[in-house]
C-alpha atoms as a PDB file:
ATOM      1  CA  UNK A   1      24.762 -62.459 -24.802  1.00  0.00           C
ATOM      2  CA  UNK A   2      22.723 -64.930 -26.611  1.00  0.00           C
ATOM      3  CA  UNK A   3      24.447 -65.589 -29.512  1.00  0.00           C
ATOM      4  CA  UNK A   4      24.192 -61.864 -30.719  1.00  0.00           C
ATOM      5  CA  UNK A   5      27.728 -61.052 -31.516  1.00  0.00           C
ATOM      6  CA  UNK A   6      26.948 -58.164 -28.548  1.00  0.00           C
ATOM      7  CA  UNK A   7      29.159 -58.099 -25.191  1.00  0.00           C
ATOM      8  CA  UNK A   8      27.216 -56.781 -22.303  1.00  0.00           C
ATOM      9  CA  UNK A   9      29.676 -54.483 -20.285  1.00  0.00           C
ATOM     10  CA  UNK A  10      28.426 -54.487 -16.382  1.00  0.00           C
ATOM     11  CA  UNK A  11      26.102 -56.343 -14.693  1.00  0.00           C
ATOM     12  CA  UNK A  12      27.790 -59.019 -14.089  1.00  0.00           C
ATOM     13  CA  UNK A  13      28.283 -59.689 -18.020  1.00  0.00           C
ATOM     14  CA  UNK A  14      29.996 -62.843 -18.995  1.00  0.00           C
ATOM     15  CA  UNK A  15      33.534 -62.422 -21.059  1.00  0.00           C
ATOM     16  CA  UNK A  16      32.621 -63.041 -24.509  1.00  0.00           C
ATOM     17  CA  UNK A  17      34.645 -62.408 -27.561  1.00  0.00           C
ATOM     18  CA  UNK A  18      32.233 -60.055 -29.600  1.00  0.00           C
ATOM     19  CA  UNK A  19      31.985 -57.270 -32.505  1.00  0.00           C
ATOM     20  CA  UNK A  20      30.599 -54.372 -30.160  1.00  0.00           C
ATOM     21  CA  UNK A  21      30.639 -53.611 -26.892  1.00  0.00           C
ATOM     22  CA  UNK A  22      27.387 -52.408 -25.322  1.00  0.00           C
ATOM     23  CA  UNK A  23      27.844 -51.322 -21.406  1.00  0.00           C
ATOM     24  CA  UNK A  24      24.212 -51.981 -20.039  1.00  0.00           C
ATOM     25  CA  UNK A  25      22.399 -50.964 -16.810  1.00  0.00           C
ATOM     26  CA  UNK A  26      19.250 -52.079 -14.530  1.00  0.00           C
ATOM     27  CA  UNK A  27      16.362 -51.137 -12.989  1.00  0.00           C
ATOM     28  CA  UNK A  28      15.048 -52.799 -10.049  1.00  0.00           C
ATOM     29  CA  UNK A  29      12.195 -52.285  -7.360  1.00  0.00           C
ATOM     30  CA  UNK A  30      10.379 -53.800  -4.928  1.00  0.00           C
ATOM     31  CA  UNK A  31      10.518 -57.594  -7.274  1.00  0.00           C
ATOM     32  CA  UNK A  32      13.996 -57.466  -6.369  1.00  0.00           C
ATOM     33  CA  UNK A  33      14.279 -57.019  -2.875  1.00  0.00           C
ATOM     34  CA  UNK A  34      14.904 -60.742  -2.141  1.00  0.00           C
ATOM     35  CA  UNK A  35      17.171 -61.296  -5.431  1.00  0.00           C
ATOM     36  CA  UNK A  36      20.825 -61.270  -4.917  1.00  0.00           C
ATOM     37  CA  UNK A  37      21.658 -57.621  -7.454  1.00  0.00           C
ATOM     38  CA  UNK A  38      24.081 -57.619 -10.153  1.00  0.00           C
ATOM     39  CA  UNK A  39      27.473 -55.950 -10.256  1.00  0.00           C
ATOM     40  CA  UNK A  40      29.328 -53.439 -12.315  1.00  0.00           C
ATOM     41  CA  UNK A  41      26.215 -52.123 -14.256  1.00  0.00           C
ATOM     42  CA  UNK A  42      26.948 -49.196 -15.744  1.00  0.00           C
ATOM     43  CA  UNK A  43      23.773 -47.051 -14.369  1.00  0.00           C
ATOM     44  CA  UNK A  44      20.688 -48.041 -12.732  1.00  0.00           C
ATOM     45  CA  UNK A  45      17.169 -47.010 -12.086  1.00  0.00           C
ATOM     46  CA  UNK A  46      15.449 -47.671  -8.865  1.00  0.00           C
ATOM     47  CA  UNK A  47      11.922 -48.007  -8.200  1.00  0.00           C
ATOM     48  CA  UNK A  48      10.380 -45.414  -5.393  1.00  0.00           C
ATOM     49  CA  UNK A  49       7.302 -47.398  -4.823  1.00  0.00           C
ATOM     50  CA  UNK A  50       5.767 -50.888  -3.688  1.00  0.00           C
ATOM     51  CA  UNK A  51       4.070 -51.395  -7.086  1.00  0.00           C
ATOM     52  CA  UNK A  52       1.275 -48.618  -6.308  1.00  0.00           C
ATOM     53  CA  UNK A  53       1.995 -45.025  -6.892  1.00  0.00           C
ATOM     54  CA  UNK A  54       0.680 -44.653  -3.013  1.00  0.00           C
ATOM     55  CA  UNK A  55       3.178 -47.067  -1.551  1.00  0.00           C
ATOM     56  CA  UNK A  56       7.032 -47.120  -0.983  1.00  0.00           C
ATOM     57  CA  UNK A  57       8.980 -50.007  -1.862  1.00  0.00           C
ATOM     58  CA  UNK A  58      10.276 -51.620   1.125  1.00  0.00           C
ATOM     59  CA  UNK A  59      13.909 -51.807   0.355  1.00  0.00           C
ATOM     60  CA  UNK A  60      14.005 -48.769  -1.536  1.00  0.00           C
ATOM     61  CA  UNK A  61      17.227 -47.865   0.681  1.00  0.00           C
ATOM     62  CA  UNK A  62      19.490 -50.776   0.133  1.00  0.00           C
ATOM     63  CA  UNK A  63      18.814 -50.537  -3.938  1.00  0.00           C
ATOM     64  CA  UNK A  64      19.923 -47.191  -3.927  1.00  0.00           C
ATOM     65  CA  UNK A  65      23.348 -48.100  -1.819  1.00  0.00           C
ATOM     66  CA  UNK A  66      23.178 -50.520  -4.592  1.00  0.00           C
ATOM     67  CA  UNK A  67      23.013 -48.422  -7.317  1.00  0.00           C
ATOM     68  CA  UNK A  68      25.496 -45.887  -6.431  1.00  0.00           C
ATOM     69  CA  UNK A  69      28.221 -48.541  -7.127  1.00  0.00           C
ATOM     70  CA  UNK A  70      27.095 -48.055 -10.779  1.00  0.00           C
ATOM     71  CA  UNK A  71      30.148 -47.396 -13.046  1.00  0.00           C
ATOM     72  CA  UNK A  72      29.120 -45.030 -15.767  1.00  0.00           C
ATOM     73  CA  UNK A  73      30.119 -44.751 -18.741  1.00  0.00           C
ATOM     74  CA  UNK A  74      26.919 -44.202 -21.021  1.00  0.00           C
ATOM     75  CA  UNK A  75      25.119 -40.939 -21.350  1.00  0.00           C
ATOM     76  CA  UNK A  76      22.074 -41.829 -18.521  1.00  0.00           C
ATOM     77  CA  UNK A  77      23.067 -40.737 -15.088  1.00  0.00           C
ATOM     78  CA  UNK A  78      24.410 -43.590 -12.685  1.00  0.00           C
ATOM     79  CA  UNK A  79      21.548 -43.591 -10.476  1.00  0.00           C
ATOM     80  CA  UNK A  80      18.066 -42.396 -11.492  1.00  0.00           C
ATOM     81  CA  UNK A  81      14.562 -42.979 -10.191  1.00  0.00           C
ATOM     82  CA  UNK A  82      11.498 -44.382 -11.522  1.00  0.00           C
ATOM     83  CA  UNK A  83       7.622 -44.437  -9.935  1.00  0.00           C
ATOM     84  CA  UNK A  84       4.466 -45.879 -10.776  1.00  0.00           C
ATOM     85  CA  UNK A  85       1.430 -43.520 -11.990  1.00  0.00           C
ATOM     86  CA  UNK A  86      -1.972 -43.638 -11.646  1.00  0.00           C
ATOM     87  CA  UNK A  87      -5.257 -42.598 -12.317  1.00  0.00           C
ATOM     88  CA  UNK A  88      -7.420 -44.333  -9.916  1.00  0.00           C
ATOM     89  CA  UNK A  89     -10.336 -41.739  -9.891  1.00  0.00           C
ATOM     90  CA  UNK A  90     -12.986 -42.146  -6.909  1.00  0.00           C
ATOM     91  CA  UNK A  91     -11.810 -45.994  -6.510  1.00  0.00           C
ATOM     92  CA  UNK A  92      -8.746 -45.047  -4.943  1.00  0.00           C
ATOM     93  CA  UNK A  93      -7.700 -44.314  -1.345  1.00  0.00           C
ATOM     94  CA  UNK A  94      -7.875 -40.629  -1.680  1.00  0.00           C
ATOM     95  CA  UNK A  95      -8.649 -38.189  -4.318  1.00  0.00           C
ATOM     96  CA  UNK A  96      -8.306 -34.531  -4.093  1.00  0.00           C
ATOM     97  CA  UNK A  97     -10.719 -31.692  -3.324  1.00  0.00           C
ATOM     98  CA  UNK A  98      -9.383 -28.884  -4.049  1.00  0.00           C
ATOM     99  CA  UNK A  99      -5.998 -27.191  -5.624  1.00  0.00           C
ATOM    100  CA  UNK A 100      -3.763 -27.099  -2.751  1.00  0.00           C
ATOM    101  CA  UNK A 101      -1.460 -29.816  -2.054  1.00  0.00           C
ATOM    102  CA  UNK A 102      -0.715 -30.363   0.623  1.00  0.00           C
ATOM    103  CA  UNK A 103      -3.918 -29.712   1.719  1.00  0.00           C
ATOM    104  CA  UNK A 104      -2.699 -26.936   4.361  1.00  0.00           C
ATOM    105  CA  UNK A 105      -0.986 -24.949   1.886  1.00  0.00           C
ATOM    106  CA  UNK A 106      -1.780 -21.503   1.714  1.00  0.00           C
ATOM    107  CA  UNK A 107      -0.936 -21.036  -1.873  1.00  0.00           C
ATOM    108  CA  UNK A 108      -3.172 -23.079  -4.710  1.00  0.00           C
ATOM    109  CA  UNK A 109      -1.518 -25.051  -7.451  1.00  0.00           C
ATOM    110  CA  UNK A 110      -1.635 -23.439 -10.907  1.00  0.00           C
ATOM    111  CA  UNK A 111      -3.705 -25.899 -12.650  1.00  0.00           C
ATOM    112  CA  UNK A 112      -3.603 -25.376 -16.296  1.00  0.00           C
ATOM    113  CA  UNK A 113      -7.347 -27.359 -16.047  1.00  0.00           C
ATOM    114  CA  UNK A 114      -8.821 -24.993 -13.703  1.00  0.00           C
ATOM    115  CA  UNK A 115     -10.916 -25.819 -10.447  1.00  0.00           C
ATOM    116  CA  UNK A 116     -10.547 -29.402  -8.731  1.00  0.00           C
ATOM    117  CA  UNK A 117     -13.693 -29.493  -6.252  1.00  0.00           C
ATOM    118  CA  UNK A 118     -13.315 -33.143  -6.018  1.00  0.00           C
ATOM    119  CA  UNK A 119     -15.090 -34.632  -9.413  1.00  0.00           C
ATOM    120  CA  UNK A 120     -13.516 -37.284 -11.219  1.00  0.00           C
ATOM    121  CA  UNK A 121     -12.664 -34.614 -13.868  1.00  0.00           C
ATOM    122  CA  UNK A 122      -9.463 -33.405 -15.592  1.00  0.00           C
ATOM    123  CA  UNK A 123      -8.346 -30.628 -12.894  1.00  0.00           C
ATOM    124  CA  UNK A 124      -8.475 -33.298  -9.983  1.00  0.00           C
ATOM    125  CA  UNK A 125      -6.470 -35.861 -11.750  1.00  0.00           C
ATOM    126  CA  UNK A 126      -4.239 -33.188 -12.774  1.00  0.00           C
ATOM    127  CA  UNK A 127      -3.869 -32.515  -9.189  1.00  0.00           C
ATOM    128  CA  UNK A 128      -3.920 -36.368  -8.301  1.00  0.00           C
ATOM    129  CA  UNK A 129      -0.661 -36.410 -10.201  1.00  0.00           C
ATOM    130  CA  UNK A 130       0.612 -33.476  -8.591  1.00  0.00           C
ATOM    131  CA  UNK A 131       0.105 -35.024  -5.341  1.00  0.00           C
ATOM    132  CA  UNK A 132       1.407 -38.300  -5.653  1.00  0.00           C
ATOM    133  CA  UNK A 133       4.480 -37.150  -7.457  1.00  0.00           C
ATOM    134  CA  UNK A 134       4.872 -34.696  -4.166  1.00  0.00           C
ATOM    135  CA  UNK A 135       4.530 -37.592  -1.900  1.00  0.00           C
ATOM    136  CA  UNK A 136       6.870 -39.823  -3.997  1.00  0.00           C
ATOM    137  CA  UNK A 137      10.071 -36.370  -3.433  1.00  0.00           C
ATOM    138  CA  UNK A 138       9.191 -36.044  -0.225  1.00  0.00           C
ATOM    139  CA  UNK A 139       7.568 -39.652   1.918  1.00  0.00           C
ATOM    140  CA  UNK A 140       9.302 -42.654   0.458  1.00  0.00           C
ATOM    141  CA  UNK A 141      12.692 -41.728   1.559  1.00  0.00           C
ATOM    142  CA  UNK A 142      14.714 -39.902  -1.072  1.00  0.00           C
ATOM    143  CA  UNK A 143      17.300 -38.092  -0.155  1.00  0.00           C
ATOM    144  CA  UNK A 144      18.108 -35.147  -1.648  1.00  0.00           C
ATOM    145  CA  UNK A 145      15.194 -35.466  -4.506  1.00  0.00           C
ATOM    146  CA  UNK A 146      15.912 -33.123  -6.590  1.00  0.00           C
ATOM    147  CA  UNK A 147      19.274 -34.475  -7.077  1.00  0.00           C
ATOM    148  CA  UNK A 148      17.748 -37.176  -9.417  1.00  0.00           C
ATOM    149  CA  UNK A 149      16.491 -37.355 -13.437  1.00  0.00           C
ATOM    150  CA  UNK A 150      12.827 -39.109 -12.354  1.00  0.00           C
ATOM    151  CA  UNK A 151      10.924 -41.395 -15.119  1.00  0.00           C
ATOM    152  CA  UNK A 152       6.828 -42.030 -14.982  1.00  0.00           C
ATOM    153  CA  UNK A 153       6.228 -45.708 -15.291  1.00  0.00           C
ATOM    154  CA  UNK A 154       2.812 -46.084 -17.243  1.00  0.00           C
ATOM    155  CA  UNK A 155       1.162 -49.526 -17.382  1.00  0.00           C
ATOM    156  CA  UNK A 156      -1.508 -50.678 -17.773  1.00  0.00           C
ATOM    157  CA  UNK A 157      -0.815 -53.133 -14.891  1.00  0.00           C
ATOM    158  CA  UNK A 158      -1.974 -49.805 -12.663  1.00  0.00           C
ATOM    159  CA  UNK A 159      -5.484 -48.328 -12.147  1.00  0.00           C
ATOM    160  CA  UNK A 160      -6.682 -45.808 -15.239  1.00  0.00           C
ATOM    161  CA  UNK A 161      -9.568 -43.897 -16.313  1.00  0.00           C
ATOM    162  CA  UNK A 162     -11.327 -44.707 -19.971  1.00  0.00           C
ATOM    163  CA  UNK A 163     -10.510 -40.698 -20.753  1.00  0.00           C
ATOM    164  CA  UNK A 164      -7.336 -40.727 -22.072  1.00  0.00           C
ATOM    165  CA  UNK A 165      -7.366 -36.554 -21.177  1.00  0.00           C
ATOM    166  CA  UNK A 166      -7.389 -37.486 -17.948  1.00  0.00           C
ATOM    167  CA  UNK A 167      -4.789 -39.834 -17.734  1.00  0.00           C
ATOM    168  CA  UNK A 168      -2.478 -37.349 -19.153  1.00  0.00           C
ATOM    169  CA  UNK A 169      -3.450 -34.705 -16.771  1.00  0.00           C
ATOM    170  CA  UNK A 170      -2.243 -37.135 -14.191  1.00  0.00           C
ATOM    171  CA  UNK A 171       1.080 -37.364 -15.590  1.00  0.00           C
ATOM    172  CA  UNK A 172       1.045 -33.382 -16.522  1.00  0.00           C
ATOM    173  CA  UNK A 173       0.530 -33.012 -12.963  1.00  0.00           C
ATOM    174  CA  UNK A 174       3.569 -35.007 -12.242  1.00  0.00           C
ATOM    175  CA  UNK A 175       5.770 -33.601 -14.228  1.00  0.00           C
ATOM    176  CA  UNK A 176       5.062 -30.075 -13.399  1.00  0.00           C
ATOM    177  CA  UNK A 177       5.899 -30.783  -9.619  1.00  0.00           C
ATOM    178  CA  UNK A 178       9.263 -33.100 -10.499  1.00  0.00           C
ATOM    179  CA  UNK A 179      10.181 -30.356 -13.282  1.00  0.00           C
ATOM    180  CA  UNK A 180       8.879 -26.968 -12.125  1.00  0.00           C
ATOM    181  CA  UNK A 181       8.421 -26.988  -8.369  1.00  0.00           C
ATOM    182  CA  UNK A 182      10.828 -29.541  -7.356  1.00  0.00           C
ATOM    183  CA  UNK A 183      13.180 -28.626  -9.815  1.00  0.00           C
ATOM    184  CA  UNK A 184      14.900 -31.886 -10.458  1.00  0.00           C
ATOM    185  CA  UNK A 185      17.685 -33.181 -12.551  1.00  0.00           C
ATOM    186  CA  UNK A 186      14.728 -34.404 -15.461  1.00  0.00           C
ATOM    187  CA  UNK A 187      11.747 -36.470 -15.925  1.00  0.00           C
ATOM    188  CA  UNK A 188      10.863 -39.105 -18.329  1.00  0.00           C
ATOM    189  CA  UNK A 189       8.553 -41.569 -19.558  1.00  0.00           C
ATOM    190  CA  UNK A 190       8.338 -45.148 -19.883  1.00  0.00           C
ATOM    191  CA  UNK A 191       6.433 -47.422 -21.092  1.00  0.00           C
ATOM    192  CA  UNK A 192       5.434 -49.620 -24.631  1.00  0.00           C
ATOM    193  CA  UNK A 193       3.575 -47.811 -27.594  1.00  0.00           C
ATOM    194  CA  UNK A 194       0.553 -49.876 -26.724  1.00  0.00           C
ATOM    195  CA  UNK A 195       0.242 -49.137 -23.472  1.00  0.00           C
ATOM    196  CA  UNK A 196       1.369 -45.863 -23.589  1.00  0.00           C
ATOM    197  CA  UNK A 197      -1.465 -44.993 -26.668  1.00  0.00           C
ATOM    198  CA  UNK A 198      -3.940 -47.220 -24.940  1.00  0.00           C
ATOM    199  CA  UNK A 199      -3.729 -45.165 -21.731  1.00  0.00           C
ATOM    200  CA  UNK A 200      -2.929 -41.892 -22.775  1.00  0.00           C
ATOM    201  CA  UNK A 201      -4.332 -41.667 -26.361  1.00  0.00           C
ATOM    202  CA  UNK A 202      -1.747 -42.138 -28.733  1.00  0.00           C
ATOM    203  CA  UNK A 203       2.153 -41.653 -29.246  1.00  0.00           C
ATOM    204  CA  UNK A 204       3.342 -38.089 -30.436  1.00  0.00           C
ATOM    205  CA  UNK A 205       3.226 -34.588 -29.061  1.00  0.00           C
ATOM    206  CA  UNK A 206      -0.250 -33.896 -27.731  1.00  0.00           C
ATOM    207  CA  UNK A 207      -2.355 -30.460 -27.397  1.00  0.00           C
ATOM    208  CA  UNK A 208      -3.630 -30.412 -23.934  1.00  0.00           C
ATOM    209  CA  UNK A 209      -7.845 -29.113 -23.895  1.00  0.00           C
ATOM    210  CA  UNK A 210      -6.784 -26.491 -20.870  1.00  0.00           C
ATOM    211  CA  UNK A 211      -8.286 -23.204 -20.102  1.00  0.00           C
ATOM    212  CA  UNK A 212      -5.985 -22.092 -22.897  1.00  0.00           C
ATOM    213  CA  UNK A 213      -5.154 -25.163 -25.075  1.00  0.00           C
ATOM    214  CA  UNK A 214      -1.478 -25.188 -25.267  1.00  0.00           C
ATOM    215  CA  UNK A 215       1.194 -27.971 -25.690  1.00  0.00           C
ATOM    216  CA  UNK A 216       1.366 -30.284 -23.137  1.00  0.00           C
ATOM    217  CA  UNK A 217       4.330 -30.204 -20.681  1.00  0.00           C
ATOM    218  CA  UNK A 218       5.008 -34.034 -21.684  1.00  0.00           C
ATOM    219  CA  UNK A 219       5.874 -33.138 -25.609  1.00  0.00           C
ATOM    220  CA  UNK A 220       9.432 -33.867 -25.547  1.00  0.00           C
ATOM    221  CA  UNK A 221       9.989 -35.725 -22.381  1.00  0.00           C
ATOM    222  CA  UNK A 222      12.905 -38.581 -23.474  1.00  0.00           C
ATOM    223  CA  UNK A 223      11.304 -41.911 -23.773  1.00  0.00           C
ATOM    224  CA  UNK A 224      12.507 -44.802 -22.069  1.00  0.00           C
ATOM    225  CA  UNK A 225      10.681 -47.974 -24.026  1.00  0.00           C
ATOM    226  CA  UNK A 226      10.161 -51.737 -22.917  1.00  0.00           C
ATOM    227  CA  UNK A 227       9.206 -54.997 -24.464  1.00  0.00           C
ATOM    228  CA  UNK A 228      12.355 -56.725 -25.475  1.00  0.00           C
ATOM    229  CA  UNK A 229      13.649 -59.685 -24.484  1.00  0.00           C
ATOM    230  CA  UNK A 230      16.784 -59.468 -25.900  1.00  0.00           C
ATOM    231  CA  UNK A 231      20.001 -57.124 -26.044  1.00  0.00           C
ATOM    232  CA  UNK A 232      19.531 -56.675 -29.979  1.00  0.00           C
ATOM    233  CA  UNK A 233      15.676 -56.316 -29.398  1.00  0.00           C
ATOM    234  CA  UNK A 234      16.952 -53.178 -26.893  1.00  0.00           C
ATOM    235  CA  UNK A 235      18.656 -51.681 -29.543  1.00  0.00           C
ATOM    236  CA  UNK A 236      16.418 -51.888 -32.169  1.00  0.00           C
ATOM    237  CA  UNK A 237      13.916 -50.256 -29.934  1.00  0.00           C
ATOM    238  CA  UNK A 238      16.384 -47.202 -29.519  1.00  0.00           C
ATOM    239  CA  UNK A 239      15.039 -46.363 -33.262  1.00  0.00           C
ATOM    240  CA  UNK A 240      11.159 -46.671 -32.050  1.00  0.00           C
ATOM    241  CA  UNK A 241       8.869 -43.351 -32.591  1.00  0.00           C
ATOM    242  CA  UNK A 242       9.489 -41.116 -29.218  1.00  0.00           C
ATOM    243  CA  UNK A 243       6.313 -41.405 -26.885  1.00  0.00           C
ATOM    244  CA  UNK A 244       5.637 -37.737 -26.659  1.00  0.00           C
ATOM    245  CA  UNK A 245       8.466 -36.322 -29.517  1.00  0.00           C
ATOM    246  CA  UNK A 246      11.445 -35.734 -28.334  1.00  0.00           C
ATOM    247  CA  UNK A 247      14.545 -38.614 -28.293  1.00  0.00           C
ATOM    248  CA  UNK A 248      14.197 -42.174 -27.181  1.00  0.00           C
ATOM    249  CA  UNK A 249      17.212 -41.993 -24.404  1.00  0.00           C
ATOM    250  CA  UNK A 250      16.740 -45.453 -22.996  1.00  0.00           C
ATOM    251  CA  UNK A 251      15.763 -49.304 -24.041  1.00  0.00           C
ATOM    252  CA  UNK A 252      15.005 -51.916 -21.718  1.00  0.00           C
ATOM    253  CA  UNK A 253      15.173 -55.789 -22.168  1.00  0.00           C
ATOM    254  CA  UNK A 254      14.076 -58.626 -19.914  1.00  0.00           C
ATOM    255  CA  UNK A 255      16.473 -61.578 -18.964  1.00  0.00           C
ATOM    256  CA  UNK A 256      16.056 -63.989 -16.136  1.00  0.00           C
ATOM    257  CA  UNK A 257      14.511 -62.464 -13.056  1.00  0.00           C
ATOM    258  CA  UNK A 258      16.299 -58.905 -14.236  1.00  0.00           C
ATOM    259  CA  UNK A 259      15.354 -55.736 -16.498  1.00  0.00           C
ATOM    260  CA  UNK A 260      18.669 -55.044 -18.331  1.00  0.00           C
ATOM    261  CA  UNK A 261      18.853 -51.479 -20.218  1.00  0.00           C
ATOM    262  CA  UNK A 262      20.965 -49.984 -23.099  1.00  0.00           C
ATOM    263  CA  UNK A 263      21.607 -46.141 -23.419  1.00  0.00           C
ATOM    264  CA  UNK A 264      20.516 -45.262 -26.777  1.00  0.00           C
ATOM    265  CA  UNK A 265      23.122 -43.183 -28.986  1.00  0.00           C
END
């Protein structure tokens, strides 16, 4: 778009005469309720929450509208999801106390990490993640949830923990709600290699210190991967060492007030 020799297909891509056609997408959340939303993006990822993995984003509903005008055409879904993760430990508004979530269930949580009895330890934030990925299927709105591939936005930008074991147990919690219990379409990461090794530990698969020490359920998750600024930047971060194994799916670059993203082959 910028002199690349690339033609962005979709959202609202100029007509340029180019040597390759790349169809793009976007993701947008609650930064982009008062912008006025592209058009003809081939697939799009909408935020669930208000910036806080607590919170809904307030026009959650009219993205979504939005985003089912998506046109296809690349191997990501039209419309998918994305929320933000967490590990606040005791400085946030609620931490659990036990293993059942909700708190009235009869039936406990397998925890892989054992007993949460409300320490800032790996089996509560492993149920912390649990919970707010719960919350996120079933208070902010969605309809349908399970209808939906979901990605986990890690950033630094959020509240973490210095153990990096923890933080993943927050985001093995997660997944094993979206993916096991909820059964949905997929789930996903995103995020940078920094921040994603700075919060977490490190990219590649991981062994997770449960009970049993076993593979963790995020070892092959597809990796969706920021930091460009430009379309060729995307691509060239379709090539970038998977977060957790597995296949880099998904690149995303920043222009203007939007986050533009490429498929990756």
């Amino acid at each position: 778009m910028l002199g690349l020799g690339l033609v962005l297909v979709g959202a609202s891509a100029p007509a340029l005469a180019a040597d390759d056609v790349v169809p793009v997408g976007n993701d947008v959340s609650f930064p982009q309720c008062d912008e006025t939303l592209p058009t003809g993006q081939a697939f799009a990822v909408v935020g669930v929450n208000n910036g806080k993995a607590n919170t809904t984003n307030p026009c959650f509903r009219e993205q979504l509208a939005w985003a089912r005008g998506s046109v296809g055409g690349t191997a990501q879904p039209r419309v998918a999801l994305y929320v933000n993760t967490a590990n606040p430990g005791f400085a946030g508004s609620w931490w659990p106390r036990s293993n059942f979530y909700p708190e009235a269930s009869p039936v406990p949580v397998a925890n892989p990490y054992g007993l949460c009895l409300g320490g800032n330890d790996v089996a509560c934030a492993f149920m912390y993640g649990y919970a707010k990925a719960y919350d996120n299927a079933t208070m902010r709105g969605v309809p349908s949830p399970a209808s939906y591939f979901w990605w986990l936005d890690v950033e630094t930008m959020n509240s973490w923990e210095p153990d990096t074991v923890a933080n993943r147990a927050v985001l093995e919690g997660m997944t094993h709600y979206l993916r096991d219990v909820l059964r949905a379409k997929g789930v996903g990461v995103y995020s940078t290699a920094y921040q994603w090794t700075l919060i977490t530990g490190g990219v590649g698969p991981v062994t997770s210190p449960t009970l049993i020490p076993s593979p963790s359920n995020l070892n092959g998750l597809p990796s969706w991967i920021a930091g460009a600024t430009t379309l060729r930047g995307a691509l060239a971060l379709c090539a970038s060492t998977p977060l957790t194994g597995g296949d880099v799916t998904m690149a995303q670059f920043v222009s203007g007030d939007l986050d533009y993203d490429v498929a990756c082959p």
